[in-house]
Protein backbone atom coordinates (compact mmCIF):
# COMPACT_ATOMS: atom_id res chain seq x y z
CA UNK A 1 -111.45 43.18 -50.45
CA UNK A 2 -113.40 39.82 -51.28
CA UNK A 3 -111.45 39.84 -54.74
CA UNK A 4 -113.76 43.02 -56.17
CA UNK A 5 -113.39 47.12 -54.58
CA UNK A 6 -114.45 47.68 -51.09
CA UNK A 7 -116.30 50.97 -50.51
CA UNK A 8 -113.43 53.65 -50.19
CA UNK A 9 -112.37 52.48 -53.34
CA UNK A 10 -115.50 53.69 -54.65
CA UNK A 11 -115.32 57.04 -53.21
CA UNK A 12 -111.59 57.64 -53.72
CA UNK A 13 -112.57 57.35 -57.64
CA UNK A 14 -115.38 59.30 -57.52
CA UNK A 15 -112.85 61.98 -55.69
CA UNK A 16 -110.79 61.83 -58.53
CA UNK A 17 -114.33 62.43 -60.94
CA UNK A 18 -114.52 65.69 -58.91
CA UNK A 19 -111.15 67.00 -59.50
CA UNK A 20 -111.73 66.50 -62.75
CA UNK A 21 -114.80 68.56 -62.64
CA UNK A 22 -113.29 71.31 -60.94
CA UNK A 23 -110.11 70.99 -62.78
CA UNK A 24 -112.54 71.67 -66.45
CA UNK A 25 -114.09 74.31 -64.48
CA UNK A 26 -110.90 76.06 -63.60
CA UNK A 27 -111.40 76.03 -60.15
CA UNK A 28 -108.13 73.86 -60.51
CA UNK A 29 -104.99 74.00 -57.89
CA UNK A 30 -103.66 76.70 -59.59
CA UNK A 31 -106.73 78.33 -58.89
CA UNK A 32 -107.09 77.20 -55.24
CA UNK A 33 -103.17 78.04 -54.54
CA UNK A 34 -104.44 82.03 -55.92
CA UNK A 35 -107.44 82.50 -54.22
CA UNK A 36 -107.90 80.39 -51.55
CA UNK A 37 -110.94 79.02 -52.59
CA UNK A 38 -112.43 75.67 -53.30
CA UNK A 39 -115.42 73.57 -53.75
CA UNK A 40 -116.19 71.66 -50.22
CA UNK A 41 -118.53 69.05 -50.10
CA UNK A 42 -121.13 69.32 -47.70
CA UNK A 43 -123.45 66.33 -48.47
CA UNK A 44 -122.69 63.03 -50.44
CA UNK A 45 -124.82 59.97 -50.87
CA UNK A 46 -123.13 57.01 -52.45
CA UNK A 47 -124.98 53.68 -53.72
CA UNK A 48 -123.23 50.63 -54.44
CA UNK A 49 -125.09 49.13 -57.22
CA UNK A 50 -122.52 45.95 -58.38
CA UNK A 51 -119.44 44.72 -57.74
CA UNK A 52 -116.49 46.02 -59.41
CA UNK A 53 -114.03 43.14 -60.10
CA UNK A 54 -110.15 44.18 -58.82
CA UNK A 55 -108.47 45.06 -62.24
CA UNK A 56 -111.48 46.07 -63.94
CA UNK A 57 -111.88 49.02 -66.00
CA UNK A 58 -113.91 52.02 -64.95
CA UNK A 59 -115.27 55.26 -66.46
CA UNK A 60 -117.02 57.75 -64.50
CA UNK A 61 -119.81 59.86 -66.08
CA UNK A 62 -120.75 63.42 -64.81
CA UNK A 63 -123.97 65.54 -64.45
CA UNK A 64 -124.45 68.91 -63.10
CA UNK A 65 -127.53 69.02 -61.73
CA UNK A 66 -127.62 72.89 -60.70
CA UNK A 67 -125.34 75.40 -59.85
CA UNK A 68 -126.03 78.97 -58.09
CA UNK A 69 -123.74 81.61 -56.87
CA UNK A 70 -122.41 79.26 -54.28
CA UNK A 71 -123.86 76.02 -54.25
CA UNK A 72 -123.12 73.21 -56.91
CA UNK A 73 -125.10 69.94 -56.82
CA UNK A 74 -123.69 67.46 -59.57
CA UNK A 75 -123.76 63.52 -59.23
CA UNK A 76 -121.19 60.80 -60.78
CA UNK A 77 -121.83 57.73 -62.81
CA UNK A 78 -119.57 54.76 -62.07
CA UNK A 79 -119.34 52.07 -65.32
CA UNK A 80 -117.28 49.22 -65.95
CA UNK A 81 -115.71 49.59 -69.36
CA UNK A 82 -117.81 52.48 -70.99
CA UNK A 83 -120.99 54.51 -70.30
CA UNK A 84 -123.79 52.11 -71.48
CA UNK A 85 -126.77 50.36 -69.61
CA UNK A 86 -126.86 50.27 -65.48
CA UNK A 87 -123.99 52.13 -63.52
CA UNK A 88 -122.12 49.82 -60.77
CA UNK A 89 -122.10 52.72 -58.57
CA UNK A 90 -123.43 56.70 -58.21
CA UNK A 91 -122.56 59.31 -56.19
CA UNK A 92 -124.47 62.43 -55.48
CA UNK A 93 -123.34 65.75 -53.45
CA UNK A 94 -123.89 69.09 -52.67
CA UNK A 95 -120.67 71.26 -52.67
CA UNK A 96 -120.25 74.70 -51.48
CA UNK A 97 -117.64 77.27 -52.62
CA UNK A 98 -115.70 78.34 -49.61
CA UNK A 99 -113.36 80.91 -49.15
CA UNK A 100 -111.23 79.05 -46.64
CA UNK A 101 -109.47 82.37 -45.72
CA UNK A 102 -112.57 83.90 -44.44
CA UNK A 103 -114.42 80.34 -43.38
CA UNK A 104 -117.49 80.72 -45.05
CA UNK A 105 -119.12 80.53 -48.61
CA UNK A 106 -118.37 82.81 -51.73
CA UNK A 107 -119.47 83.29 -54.75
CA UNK A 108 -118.22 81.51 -57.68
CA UNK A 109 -116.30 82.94 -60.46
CA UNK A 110 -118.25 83.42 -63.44
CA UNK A 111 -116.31 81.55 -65.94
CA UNK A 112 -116.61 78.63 -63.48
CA UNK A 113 -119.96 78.76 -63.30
CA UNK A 114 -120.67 79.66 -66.78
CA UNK A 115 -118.70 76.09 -67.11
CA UNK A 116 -120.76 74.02 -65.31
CA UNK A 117 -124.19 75.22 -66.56
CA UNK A 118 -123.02 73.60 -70.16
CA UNK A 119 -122.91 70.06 -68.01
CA UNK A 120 -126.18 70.83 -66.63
CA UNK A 121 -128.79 67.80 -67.25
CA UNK A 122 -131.49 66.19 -66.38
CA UNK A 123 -131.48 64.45 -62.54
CA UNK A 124 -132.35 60.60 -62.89
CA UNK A 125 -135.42 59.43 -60.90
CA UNK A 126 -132.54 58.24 -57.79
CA UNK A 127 -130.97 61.77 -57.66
CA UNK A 128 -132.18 62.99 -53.99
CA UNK A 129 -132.94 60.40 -52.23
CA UNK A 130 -132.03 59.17 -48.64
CA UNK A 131 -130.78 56.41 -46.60
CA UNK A 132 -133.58 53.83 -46.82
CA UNK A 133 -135.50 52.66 -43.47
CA UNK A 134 -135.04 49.51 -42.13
């Protein structure tokens, strides 16, 4: 779109950065398939920092930012070529583990969240904010 990605592009490989995550934390589709369970997203924010050039090369870095029983809040890193100086794009969201059986939240399995308390780090001075006012 305009020769460089247009926003779902964006989003469609941050998607794939969160499979990823849930794939290292087991919560993979062998584990959805068993349990019925998976991470929903219940609150994303993405900002689109530069254009990204069709053909380019991305890498996506990603942060836990906390995790409870239920509740992860991680954010994604976009980079052309690797992880050094500004990102082109970020991506923020709040996720909640749902039982989809049952239609509500549930509690994460240990090893899962064991998991994603080693990616834990330190939120960057954007994480949490808003749509800006006009």
């Amino acid at each position: 779109y305009n020769g460089h990605l247009s926003e779902a592009y964006y989003v469609l490989v941050f998607g794939f950065a969160t499979d990823a995550l849930m794939d290292a934390a087991g919560l993979d589709a062998g584990y959805r398939e068993r349990t019925g369970c998976s991470l929903y997203t219940v609150e994303a924010h993405v900002r689109y920092l530069d254009e990204v050039a069709r053909g380019s090369e991305l890498t996506v870095r990603t942060t836990v930012l906390g995790v409870d029983a239920k509740k992860v809040r991680f954010l994604h890193e976009m980079f052309v070529g690797e992880p050094s100086g500004e990102p082109v794009a970020t991506e923020e969201l709040f996720t909640l583990h749902v039982d989809q059986a049952a239609g509500r939240a549930a509690p994460l399995p240990d090893t899962a969240r064991a998991h994603l308390t080693t990616l834990t780090g330190p939120a960057p001075a954007w994480a949490g904010r808003g749509i800006r006012e006009v």
